[in-house]
C-alpha atoms as a PDB file:
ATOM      1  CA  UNK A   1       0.000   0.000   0.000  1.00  0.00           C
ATOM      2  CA  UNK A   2       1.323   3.696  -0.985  1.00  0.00           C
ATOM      3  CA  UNK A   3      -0.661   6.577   1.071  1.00  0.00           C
ATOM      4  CA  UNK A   4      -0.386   9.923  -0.229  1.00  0.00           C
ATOM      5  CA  UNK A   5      -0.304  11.672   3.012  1.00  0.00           C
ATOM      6  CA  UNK A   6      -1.307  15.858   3.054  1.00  0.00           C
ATOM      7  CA  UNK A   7       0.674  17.792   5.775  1.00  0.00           C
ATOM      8  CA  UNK A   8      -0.051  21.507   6.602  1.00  0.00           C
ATOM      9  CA  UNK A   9       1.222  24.170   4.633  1.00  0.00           C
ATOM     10  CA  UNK A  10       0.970  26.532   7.189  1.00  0.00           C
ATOM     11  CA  UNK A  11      -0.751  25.704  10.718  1.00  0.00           C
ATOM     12  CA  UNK A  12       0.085  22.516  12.089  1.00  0.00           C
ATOM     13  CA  UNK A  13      -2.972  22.062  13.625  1.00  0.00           C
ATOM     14  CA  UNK A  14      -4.123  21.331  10.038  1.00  0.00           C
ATOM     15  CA  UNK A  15      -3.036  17.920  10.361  1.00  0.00           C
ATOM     16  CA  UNK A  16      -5.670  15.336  10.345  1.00  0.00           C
ATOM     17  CA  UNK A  17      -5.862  12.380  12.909  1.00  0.00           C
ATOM     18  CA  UNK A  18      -5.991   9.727  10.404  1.00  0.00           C
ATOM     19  CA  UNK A  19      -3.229  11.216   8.780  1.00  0.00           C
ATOM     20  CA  UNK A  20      -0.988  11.186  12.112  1.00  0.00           C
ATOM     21  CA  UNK A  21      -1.814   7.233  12.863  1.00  0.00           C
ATOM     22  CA  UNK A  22      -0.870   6.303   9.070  1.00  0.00           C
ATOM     23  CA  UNK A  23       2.373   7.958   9.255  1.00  0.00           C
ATOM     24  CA  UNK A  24       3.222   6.308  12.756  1.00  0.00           C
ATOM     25  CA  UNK A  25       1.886   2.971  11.621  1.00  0.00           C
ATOM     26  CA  UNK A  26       3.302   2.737   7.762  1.00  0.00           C
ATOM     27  CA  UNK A  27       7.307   1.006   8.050  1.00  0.00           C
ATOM     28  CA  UNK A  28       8.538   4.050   5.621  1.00  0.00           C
ATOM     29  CA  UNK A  29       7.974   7.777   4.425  1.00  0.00           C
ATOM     30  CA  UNK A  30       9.057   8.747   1.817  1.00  0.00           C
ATOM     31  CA  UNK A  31      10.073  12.164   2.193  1.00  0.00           C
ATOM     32  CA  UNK A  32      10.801  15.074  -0.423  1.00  0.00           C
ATOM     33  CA  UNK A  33      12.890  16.882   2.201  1.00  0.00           C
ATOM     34  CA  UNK A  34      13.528  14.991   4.947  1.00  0.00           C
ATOM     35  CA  UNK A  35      15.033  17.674   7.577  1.00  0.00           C
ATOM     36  CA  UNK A  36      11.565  19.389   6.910  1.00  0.00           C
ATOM     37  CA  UNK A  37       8.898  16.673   7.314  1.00  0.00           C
ATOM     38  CA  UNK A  38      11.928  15.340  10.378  1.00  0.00           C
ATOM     39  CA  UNK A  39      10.678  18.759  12.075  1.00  0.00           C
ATOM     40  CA  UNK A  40       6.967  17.773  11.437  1.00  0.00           C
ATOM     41  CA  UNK A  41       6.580  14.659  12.660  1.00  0.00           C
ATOM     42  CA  UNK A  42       8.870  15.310  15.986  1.00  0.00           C
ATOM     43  CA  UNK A  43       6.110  17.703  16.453  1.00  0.00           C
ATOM     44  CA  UNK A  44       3.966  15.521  16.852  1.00  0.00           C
ATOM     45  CA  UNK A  45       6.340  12.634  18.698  1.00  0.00           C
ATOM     46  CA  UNK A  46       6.380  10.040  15.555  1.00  0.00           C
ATOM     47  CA  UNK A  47       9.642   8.530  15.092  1.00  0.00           C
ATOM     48  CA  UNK A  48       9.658   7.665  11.378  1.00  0.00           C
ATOM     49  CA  UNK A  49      12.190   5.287   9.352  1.00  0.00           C
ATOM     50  CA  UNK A  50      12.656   8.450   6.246  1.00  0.00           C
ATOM     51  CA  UNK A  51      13.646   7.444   2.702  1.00  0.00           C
ATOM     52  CA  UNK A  52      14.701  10.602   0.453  1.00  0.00           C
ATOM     53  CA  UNK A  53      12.234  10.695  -2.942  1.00  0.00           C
ATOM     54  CA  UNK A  54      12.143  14.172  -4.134  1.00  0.00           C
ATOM     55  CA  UNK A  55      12.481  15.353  -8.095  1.00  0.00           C
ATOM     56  CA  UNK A  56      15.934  14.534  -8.668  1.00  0.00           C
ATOM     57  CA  UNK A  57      15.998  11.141  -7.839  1.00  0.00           C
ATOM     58  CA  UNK A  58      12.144   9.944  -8.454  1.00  0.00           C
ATOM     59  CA  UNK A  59      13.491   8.701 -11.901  1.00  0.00           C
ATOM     60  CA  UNK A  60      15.819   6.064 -10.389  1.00  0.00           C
ATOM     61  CA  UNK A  61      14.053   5.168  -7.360  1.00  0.00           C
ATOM     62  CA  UNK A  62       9.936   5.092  -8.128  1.00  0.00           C
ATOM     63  CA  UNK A  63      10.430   1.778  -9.229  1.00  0.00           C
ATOM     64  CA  UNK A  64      12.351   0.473  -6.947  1.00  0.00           C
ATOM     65  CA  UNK A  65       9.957   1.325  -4.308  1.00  0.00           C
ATOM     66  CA  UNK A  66       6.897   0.529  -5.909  1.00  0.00           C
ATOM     67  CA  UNK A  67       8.434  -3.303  -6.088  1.00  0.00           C
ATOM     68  CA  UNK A  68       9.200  -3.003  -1.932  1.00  0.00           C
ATOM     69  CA  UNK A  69       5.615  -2.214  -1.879  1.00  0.00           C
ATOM     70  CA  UNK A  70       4.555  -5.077  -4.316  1.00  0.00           C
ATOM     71  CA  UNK A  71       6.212  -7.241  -1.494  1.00  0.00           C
ATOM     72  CA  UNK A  72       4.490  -5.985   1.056  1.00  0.00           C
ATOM     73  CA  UNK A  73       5.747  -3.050   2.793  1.00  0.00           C
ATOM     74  CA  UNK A  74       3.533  -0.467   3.694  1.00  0.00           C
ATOM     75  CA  UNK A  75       4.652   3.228   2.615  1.00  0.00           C
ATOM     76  CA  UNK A  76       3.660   7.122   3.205  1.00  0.00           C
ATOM     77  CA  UNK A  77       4.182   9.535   0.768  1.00  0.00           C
ATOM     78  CA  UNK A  78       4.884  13.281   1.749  1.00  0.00           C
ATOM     79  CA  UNK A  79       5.872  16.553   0.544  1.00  0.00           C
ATOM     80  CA  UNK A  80       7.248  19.412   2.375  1.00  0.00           C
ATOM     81  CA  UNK A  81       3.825  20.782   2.423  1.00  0.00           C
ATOM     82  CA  UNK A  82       0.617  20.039   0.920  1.00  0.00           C
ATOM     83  CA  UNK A  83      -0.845  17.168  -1.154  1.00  0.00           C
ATOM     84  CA  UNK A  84       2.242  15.027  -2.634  1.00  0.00           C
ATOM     85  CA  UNK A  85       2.027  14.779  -6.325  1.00  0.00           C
ATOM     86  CA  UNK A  86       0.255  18.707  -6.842  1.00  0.00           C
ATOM     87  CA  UNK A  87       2.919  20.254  -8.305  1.00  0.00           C
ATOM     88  CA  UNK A  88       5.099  18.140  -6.125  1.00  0.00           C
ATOM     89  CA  UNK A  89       6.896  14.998  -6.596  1.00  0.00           C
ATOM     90  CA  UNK A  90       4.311  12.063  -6.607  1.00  0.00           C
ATOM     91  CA  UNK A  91       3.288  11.386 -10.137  1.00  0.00           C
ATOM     92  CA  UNK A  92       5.437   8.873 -11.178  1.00  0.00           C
ATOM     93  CA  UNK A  93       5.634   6.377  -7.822  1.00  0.00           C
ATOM     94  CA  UNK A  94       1.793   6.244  -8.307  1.00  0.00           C
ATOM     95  CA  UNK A  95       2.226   4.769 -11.449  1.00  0.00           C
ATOM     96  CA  UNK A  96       4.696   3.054 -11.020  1.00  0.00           C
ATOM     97  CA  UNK A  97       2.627   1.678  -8.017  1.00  0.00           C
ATOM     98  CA  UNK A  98      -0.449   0.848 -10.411  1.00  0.00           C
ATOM     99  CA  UNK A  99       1.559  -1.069 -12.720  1.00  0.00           C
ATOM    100  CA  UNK A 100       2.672  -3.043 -10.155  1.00  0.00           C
ATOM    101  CA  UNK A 101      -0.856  -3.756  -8.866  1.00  0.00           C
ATOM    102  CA  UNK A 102       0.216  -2.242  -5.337  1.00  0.00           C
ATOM    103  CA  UNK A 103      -3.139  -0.263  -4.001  1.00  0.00           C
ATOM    104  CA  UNK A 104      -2.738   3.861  -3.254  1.00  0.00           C
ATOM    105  CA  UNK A 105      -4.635   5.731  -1.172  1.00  0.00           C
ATOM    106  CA  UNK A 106      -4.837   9.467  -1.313  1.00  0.00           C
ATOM    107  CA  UNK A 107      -6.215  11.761   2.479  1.00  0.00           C
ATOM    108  CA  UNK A 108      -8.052  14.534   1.844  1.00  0.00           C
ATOM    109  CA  UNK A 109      -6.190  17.388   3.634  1.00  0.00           C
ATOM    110  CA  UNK A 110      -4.083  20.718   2.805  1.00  0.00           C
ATOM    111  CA  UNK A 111      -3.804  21.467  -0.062  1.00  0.00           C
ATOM    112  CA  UNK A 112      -2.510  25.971  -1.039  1.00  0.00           C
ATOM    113  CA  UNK A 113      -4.585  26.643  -3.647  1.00  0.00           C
ATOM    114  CA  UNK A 114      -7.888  25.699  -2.704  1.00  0.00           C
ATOM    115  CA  UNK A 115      -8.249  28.131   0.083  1.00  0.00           C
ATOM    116  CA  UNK A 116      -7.257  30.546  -1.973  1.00  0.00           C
ATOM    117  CA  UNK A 117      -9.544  30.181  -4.846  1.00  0.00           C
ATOM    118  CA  UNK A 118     -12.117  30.204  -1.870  1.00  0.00           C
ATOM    119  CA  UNK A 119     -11.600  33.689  -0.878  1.00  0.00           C
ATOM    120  CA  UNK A 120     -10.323  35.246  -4.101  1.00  0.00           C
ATOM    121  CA  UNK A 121     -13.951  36.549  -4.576  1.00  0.00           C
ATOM    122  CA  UNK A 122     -13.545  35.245  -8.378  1.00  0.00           C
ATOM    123  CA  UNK A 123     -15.552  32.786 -10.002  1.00  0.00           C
ATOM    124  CA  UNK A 124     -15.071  29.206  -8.715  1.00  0.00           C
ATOM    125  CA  UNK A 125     -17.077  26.714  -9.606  1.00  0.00           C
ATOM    126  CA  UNK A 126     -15.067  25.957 -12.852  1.00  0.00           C
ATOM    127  CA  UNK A 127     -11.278  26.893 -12.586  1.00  0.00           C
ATOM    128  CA  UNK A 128      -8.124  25.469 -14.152  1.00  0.00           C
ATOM    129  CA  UNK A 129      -4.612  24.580 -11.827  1.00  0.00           C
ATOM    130  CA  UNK A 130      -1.983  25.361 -13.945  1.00  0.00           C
ATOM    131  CA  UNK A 131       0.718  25.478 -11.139  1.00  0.00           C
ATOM    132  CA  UNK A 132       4.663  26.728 -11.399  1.00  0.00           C
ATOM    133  CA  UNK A 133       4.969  28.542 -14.867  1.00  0.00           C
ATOM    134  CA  UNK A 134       8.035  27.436 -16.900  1.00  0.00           C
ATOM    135  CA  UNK A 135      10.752  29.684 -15.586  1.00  0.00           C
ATOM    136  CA  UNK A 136      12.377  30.517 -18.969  1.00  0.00           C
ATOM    137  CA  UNK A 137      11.494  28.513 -22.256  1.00  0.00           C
ATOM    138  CA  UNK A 138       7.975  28.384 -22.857  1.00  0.00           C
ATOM    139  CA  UNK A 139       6.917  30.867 -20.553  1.00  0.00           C
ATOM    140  CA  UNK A 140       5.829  33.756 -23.036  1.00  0.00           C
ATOM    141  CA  UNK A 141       3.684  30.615 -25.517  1.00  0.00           C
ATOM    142  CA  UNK A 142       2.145  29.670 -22.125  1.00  0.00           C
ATOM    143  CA  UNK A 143       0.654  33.039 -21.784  1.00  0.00           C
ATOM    144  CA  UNK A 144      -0.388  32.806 -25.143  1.00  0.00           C
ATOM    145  CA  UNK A 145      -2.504  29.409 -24.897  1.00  0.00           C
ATOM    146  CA  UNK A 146      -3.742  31.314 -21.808  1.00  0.00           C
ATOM    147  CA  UNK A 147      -5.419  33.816 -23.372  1.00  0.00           C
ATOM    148  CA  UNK A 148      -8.510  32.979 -24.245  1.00  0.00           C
ATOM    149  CA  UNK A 149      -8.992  30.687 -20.992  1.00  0.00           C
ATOM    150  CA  UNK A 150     -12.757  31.791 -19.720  1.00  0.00           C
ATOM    151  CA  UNK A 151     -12.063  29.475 -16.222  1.00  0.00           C
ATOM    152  CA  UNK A 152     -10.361  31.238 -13.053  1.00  0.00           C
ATOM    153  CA  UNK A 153      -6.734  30.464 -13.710  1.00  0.00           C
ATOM    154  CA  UNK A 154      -4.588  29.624 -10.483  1.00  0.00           C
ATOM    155  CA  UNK A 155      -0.692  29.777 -10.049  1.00  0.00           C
ATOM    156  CA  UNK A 156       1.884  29.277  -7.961  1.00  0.00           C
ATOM    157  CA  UNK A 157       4.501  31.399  -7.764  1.00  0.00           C
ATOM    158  CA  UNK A 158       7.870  32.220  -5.515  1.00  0.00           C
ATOM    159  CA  UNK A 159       8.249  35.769  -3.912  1.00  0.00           C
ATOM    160  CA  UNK A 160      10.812  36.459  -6.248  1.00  0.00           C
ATOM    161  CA  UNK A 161       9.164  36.059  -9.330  1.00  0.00           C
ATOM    162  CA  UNK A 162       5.657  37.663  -8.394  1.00  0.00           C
ATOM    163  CA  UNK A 163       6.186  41.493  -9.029  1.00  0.00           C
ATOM    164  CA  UNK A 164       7.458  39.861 -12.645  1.00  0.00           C
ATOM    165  CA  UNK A 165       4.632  37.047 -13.290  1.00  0.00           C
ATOM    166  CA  UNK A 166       2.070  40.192 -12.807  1.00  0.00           C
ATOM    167  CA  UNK A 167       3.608  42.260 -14.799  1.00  0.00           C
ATOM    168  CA  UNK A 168       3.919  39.623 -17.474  1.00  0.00           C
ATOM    169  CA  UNK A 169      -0.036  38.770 -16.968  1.00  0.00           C
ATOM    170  CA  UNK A 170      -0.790  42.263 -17.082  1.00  0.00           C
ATOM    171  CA  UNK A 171       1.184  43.165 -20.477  1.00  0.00           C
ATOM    172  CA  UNK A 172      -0.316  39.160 -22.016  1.00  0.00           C
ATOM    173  CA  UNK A 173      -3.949  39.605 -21.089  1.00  0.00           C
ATOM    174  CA  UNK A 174      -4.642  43.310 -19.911  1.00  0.00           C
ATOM    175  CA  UNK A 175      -4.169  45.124 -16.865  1.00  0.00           C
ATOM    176  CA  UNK A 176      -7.363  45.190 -16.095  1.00  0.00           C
ATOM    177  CA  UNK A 177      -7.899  41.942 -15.267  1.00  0.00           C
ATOM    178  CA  UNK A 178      -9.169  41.383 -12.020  1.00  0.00           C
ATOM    179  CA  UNK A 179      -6.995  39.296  -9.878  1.00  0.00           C
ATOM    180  CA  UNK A 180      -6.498  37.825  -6.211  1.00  0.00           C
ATOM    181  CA  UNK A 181      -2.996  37.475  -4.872  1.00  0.00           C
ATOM    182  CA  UNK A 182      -3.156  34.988  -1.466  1.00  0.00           C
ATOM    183  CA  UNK A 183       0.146  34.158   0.256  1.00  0.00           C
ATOM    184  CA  UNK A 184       1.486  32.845   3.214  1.00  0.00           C
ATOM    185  CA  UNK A 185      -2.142  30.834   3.574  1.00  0.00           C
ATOM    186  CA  UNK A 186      -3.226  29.272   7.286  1.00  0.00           C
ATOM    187  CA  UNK A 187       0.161  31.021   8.587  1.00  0.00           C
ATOM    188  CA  UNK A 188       0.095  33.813  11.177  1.00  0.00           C
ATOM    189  CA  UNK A 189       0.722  36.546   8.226  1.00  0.00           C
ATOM    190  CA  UNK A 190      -1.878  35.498   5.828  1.00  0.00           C
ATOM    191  CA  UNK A 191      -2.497  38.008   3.282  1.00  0.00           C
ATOM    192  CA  UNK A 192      -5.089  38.119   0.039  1.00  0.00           C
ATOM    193  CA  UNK A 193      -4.567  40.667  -2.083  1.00  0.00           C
ATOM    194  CA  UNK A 194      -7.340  41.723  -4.823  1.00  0.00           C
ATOM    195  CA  UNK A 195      -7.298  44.206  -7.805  1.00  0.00           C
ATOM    196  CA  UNK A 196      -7.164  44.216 -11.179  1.00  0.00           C
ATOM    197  CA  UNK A 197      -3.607  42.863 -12.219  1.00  0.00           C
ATOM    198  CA  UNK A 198      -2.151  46.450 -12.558  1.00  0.00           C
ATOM    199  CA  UNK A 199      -3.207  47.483  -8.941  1.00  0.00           C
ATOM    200  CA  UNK A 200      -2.211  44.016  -7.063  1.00  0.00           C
ATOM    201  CA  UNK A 201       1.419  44.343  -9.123  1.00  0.00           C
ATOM    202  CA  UNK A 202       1.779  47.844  -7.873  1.00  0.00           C
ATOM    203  CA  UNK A 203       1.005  46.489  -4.132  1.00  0.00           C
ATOM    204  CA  UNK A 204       4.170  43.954  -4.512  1.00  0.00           C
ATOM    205  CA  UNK A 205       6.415  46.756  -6.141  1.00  0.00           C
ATOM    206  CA  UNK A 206       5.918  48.377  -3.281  1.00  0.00           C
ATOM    207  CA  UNK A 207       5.595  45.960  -0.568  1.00  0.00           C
ATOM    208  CA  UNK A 208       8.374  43.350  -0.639  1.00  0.00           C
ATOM    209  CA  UNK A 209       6.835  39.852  -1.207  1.00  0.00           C
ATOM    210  CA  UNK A 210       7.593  37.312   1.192  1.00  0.00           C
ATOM    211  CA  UNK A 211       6.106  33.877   1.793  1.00  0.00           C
ATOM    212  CA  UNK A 212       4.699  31.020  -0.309  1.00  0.00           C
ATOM    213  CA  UNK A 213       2.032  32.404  -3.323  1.00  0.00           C
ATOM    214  CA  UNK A 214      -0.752  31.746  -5.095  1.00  0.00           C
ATOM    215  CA  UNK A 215      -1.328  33.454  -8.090  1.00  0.00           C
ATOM    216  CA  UNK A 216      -5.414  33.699  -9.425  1.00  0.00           C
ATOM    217  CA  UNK A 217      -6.512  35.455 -12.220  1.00  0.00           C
ATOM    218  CA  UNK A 218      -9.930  35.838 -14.237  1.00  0.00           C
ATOM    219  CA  UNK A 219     -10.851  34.027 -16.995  1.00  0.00           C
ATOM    220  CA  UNK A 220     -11.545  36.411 -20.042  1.00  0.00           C
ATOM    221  CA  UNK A 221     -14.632  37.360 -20.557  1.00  0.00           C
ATOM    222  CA  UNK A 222     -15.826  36.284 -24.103  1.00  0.00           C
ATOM    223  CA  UNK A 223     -18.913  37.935 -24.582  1.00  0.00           C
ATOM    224  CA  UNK A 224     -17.263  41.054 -23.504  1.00  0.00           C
ATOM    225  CA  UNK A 225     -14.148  39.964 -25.711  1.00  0.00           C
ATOM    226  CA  UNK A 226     -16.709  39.537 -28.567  1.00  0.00           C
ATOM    227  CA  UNK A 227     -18.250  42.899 -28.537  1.00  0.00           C
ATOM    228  CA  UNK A 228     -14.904  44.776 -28.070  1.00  0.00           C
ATOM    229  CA  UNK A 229     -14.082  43.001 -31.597  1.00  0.00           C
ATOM    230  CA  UNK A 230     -16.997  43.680 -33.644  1.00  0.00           C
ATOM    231  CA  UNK A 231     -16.793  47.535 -32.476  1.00  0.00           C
ATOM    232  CA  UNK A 232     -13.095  47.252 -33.942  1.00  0.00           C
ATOM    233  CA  UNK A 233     -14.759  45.950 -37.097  1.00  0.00           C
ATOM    234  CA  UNK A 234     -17.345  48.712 -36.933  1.00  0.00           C
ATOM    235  CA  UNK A 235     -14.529  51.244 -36.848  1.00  0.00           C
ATOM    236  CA  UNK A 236     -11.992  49.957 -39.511  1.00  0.00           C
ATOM    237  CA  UNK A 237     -15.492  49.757 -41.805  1.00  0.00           C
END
């Protein structure tokens, strides 16, 4: 069995209970940091036998621990925060799991960006995760197929990057697309930050961003989009 265990990404008390007995009962987790989730679960007095599976090594070892599994050894998944495999290392030791015909089981519990879609105050009830943007290549074509998305789009984002990811969103789509900024979420400096994309970039240029991000941002409007074209047309004629 492979559980895909949640941890806080801000309050502990976020924890559930059935996650806590899983991850004292399970013989391994599988850690993506292990000095971080070390912290964690001396919190809460589990003493844990840790095996390192993070990004740079899920290649070589997903396998390999989906076969210990396949044998019979019960295993945990988690990431330094969050749900494990949401824009986290987790994808490929589930399959690898499946192939092997070893059962995974996924908690319910923390994950950033649903809070934050929560109290962005945009439309939720049909949105569309696109997580870390591509840092370099493929960034400015990403924005592109973005365009025209009519869903609430939802980001992630480091505090280094934000002032320029708005700014980039703001000169691709229009600074006057509404937006909601959320960072540091369930931590004791919780902030959510609203405006159009202009006005919530101009916030962070002034206001040094710290913490952990989430980016969301309208979906266009099409009607809107429509009749802004056909008054083009109406001029040009």
């Amino acid at each position: 069995m492979l559980y895909l265990v949640p941890t806080p990404v801000g309050n502990l008390e976020d924890i559930t209970l059935r996650a806590l007995r899983i991850l004292k009962e399970v013989d391994v987790v599988l850690a993506e940091d292990t000095r971080t989730s070390g912290l964690l679960l001396k919190h809460f007095d589990i003493q844990a036998k840790f095996f390192s599976h993070h990004k740079f090594n899920e290649h070589q070892t997903a396998s390999l621990l989906a076969s210990r599994m396949a044998a019979g050894e019960q295993m945990a998944l988690v990431s330094d925060a969050g749900t494990p495999a949401i824009s986290d290392p987790g994808f490929m030791l589930v399959r690898a799991c499946i192939e092997k015909g070893v059962e995974v089981q996924c908690l319910p519990g923390p994950t950033a960006f649903v809070p934050a879609l929560a109290v962005s105050g945009l439309p939720c009830e049909r949105f569309a995760f696109e997580g870390f943007l591509p840092q370099k290549k493929g960034r400015a074509s990403r924005f592109a197929e973005l365009a025209d998305e009519a869903r609430t789009m939802i980001f992630y984002e480091s505090p280094y990057r934000v002032v320029k990811t708005l700014s980039q969103m703001a000169e691709a789509w229009g600074g006057e697309r509404r937006c909601a900024v959320c960072r540091e979420i369930s931590k004791i400096h919780e902030e959510c930050v609203r405006g159009t994309l202009q006005e919530v970039c101009s916030h962070f240029q002034t206001n040094e961003p710290r913490g952990e991000f989430v980016i969301l941002v309208e979906g266009v409007n099409r009607t809107a989009k429509k009749g802004r074209l056909n008054e083009k047309k109406e001029d040009k004629s």
